[in-house]
Protein backbone atom coordinates (compact mmCIF):
# COMPACT_ATOMS: atom_id res chain seq x y z
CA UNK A 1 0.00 0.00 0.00
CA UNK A 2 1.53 3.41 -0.23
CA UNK A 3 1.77 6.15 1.29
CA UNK A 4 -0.09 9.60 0.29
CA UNK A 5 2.67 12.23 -0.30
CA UNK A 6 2.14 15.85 0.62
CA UNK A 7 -0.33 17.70 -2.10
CA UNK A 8 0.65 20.97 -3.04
CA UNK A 9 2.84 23.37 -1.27
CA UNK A 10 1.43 22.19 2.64
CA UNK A 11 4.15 21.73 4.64
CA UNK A 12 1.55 19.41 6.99
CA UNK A 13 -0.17 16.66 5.62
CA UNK A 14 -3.00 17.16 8.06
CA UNK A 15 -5.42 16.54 5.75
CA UNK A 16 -5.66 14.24 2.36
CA UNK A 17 -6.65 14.99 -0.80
CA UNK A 18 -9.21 13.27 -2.64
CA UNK A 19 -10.26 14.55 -6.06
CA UNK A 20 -14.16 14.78 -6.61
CA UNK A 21 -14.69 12.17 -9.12
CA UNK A 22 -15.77 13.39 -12.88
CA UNK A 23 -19.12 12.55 -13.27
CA UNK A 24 -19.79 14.60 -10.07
CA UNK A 25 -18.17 17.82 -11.94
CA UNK A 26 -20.54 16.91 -15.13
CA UNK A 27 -23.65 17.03 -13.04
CA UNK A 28 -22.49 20.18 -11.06
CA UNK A 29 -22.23 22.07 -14.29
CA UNK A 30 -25.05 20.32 -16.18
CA UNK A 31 -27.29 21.06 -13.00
CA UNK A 32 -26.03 24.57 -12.38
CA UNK A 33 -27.05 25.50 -16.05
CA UNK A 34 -31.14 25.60 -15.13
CA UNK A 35 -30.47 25.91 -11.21
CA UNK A 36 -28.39 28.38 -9.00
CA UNK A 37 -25.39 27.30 -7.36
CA UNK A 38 -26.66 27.03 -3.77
CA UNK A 39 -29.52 24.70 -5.22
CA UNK A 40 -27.56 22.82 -6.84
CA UNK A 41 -25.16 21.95 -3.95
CA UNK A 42 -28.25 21.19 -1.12
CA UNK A 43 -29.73 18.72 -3.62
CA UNK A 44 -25.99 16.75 -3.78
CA UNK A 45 -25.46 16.67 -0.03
CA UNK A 46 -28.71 15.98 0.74
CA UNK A 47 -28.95 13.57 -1.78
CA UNK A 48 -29.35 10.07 -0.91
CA UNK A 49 -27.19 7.26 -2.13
CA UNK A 50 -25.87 4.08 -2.20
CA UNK A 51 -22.44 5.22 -2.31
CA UNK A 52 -21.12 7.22 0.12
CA UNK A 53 -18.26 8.00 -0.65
CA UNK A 54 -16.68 11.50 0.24
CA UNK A 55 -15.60 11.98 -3.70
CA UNK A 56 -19.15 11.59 -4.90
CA UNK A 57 -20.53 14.52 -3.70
CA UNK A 58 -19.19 18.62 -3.95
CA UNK A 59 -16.69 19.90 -1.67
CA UNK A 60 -18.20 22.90 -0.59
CA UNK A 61 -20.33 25.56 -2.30
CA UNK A 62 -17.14 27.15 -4.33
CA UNK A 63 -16.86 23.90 -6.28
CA UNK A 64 -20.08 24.37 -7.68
CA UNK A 65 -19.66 27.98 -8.35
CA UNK A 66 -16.64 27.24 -10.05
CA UNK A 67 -18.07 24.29 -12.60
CA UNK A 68 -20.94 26.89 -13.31
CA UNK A 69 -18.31 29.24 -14.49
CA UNK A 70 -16.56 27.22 -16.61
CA UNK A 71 -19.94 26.07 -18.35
CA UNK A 72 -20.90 29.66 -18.44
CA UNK A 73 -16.84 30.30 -20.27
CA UNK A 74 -17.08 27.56 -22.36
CA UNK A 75 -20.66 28.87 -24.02
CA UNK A 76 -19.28 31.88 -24.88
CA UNK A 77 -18.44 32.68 -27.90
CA UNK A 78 -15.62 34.83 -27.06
CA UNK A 79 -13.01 35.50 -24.11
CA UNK A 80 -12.20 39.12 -25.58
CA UNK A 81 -13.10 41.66 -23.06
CA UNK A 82 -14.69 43.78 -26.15
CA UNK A 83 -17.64 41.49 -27.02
């Protein structure tokens, strides 16, 4: 078995990191498109499921708020600051 390293630039590993699996990003955005971010992330906690697993729900609010910003960035049709 190994051994988790240090993530980042902690100098403490008091607490691991576990990436939020993908399919929980695609329904934060896909979800966040209709519903606002706060909605979005009650419904996932709240949710009931077989697996409960800490990766298959959000982190905190801020994760949601960020995957509706990058589906908001990625409809645009531009990233110039003119249009």
């Amino acid at each position: 078995m190994s051994v988790p390293d240090r993530h980042g630039n902690s100098k403490k590993q008091t607490k691991l990191f576990l990436r939020t699996k993908p399919s929980v990003i695609n329904t934060e955005k896909n979800e966040s498109e209709v519903k606002s971010a706060h909605h979005v992330y009650k419904a996932m906690v709240n949710e009931k499921s077989e697996a409960s697993e800490v990766t298959s729900k959000p982190r905190d609010l801020k994760q949601v708020q960020n995957a509706r910003q990058s589906r908001k960035d990625d409809q645009r049709l531009s990233k110039d600051t003119i249009l």
